[in-house]
Protein backbone atom coordinates (compact mmCIF):
# COMPACT_ATOMS: atom_id res chain seq x y z
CA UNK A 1 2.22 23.70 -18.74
CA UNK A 2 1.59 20.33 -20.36
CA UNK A 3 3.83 17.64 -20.78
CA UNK A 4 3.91 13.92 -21.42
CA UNK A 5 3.76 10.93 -19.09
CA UNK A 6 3.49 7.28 -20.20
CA UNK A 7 2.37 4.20 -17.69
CA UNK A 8 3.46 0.87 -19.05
CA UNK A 9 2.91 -2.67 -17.84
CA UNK A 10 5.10 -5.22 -18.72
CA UNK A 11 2.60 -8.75 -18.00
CA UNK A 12 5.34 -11.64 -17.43
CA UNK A 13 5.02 -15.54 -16.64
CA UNK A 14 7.60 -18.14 -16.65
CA UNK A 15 7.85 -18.48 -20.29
CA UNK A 16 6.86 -15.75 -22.01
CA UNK A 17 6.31 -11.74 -21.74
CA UNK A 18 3.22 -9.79 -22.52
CA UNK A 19 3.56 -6.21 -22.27
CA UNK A 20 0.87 -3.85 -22.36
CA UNK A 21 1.03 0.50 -21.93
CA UNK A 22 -0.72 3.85 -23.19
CA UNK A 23 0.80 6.82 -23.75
CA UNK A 24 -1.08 10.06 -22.23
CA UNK A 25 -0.33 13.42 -22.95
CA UNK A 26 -2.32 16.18 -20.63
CA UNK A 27 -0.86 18.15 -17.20
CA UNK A 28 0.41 16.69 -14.31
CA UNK A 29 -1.09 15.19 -11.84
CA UNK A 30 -1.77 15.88 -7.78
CA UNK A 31 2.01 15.81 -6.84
CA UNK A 32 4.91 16.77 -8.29
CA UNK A 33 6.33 14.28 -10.86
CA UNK A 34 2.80 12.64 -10.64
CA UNK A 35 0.98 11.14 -13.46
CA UNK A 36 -1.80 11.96 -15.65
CA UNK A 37 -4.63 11.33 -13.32
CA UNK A 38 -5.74 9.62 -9.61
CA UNK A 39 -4.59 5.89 -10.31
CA UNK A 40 -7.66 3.18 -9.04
CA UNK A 41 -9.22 -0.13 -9.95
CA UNK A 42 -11.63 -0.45 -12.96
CA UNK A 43 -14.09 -2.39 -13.79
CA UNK A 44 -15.88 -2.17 -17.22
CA UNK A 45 -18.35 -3.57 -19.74
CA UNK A 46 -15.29 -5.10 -21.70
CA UNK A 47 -12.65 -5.52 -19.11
CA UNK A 48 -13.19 -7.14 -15.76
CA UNK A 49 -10.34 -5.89 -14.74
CA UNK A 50 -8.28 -3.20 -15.31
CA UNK A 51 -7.00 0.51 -13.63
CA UNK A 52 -7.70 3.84 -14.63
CA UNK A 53 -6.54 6.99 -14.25
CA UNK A 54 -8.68 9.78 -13.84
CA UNK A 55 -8.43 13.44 -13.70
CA UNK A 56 -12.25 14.09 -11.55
CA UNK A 57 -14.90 12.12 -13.19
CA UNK A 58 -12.93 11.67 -16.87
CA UNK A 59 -10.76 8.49 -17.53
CA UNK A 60 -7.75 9.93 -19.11
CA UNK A 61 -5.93 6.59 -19.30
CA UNK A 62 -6.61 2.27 -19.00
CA UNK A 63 -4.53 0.25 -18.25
CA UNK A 64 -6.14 -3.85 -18.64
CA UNK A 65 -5.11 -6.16 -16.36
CA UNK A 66 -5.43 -9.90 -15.87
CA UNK A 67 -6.67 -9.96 -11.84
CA UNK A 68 -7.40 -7.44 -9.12
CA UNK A 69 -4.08 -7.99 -7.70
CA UNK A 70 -2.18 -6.75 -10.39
CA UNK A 71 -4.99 -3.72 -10.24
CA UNK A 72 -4.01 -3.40 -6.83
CA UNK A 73 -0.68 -3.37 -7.16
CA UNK A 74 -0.03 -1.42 -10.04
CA UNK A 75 -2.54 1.38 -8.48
CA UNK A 76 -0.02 1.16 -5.39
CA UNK A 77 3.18 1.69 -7.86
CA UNK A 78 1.73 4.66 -9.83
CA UNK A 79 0.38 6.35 -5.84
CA UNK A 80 4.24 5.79 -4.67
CA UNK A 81 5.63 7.77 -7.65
CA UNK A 82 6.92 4.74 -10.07
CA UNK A 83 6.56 5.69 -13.70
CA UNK A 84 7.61 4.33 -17.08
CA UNK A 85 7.78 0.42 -18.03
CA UNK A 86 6.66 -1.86 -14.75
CA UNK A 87 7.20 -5.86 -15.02
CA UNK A 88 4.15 -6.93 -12.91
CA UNK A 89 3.67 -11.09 -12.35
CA UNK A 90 0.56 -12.78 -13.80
CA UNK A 91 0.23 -14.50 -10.87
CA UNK A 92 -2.15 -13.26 -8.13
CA UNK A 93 -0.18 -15.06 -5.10
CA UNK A 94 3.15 -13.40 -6.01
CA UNK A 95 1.28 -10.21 -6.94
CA UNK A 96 -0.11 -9.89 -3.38
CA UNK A 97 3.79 -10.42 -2.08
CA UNK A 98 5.05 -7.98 -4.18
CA UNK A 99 2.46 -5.74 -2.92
CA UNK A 100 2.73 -6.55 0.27
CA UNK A 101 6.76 -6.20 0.32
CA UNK A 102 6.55 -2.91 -1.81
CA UNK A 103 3.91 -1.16 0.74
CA UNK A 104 6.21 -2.07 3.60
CA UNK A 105 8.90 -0.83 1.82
CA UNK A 106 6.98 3.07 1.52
CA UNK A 107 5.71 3.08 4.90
CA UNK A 108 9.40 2.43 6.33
CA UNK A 109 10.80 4.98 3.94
CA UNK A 110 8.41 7.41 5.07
CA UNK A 111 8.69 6.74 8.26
CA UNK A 112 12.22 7.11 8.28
CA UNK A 113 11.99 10.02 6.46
CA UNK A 114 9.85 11.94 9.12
CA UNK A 115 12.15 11.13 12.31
CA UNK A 116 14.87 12.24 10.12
CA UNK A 117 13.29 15.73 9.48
CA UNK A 118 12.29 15.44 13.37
CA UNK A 119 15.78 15.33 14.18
CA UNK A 120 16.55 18.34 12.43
CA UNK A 121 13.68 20.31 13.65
CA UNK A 122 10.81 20.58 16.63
CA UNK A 123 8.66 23.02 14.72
CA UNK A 124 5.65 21.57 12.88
CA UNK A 125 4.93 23.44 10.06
CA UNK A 126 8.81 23.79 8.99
CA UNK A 127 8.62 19.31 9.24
CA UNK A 128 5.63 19.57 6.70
CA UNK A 129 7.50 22.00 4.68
CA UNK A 130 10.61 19.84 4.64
CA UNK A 131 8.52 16.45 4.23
CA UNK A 132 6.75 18.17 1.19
CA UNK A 133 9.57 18.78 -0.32
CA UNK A 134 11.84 16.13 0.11
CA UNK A 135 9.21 12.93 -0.94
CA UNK A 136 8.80 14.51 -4.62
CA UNK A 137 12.78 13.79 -5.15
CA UNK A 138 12.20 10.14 -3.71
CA UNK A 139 9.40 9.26 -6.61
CA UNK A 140 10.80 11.48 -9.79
CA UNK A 141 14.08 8.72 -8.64
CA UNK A 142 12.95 6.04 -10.89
């Protein structure tokens, strides 16, 4: 069944906006809800920065960026499930916090998540079953 995803960047400083995005039309992803593709930095002949999203060994969509942090953060966004238009700073310092607060933010929710399912159950498999199926409905959200 194919349908159509998009991944947008929105590049923003103080005083002005830059946005950036592609528009990629193919299957989904690993996961539920996922995008077109394994999200990871990129490096090319043209772009020293950048992130691609791959489907094996094929690039199936670029985004460029302006510094490995917003590669880095914008890889962690598209793993966690975020899709559509994403403001991301230009600067590298706030980048990092953003990444930094953002990653926290998933590990605690899945963390809470799993003693929540623990509560309900004791058996193993039925937790994975549960987990499975709940996390999907936490990154289609946005």
């Amino acid at each position: 069944m194919g349908l159509s995803a998009s991944i947008g960047v929105s590049l923003w400083t103080a005083g002005s906006v830059f946005g950036v995005g592609c528009s990629v039309r193919g299957h989904r992803g690993g996961r539920p809800g996922g995008a077109v593709g394994e999200p990871s930095h990129d490096q090319t002949l043209f772009a020293a920065n950048g992130v691609a999203f791959r489907k094996g060994r094929k690039s199936v969509a670029m985004v460029e960026t302006k510094s490995a942090a917003q590669d880095a953060l914008i890889v962690l966004l598209a793993r966690s499930g975020l899709r559509g238009l994403v403001r991301v700073p230009h600067d590298e310092d706030e980048c990092r916090r953003v990444r930094d607060r953002y990653s926290d933010l998933v590990g605690r929710r899945e963390m809470r998540v799993r003693e929540l399912i623990q509560l309900r159950t004791a058996e193993e498999d039925m937790q994975g079953r549960i987990y499975e199926i709940l996390m999907p409905m936490f990154e289609r959200r946005q």
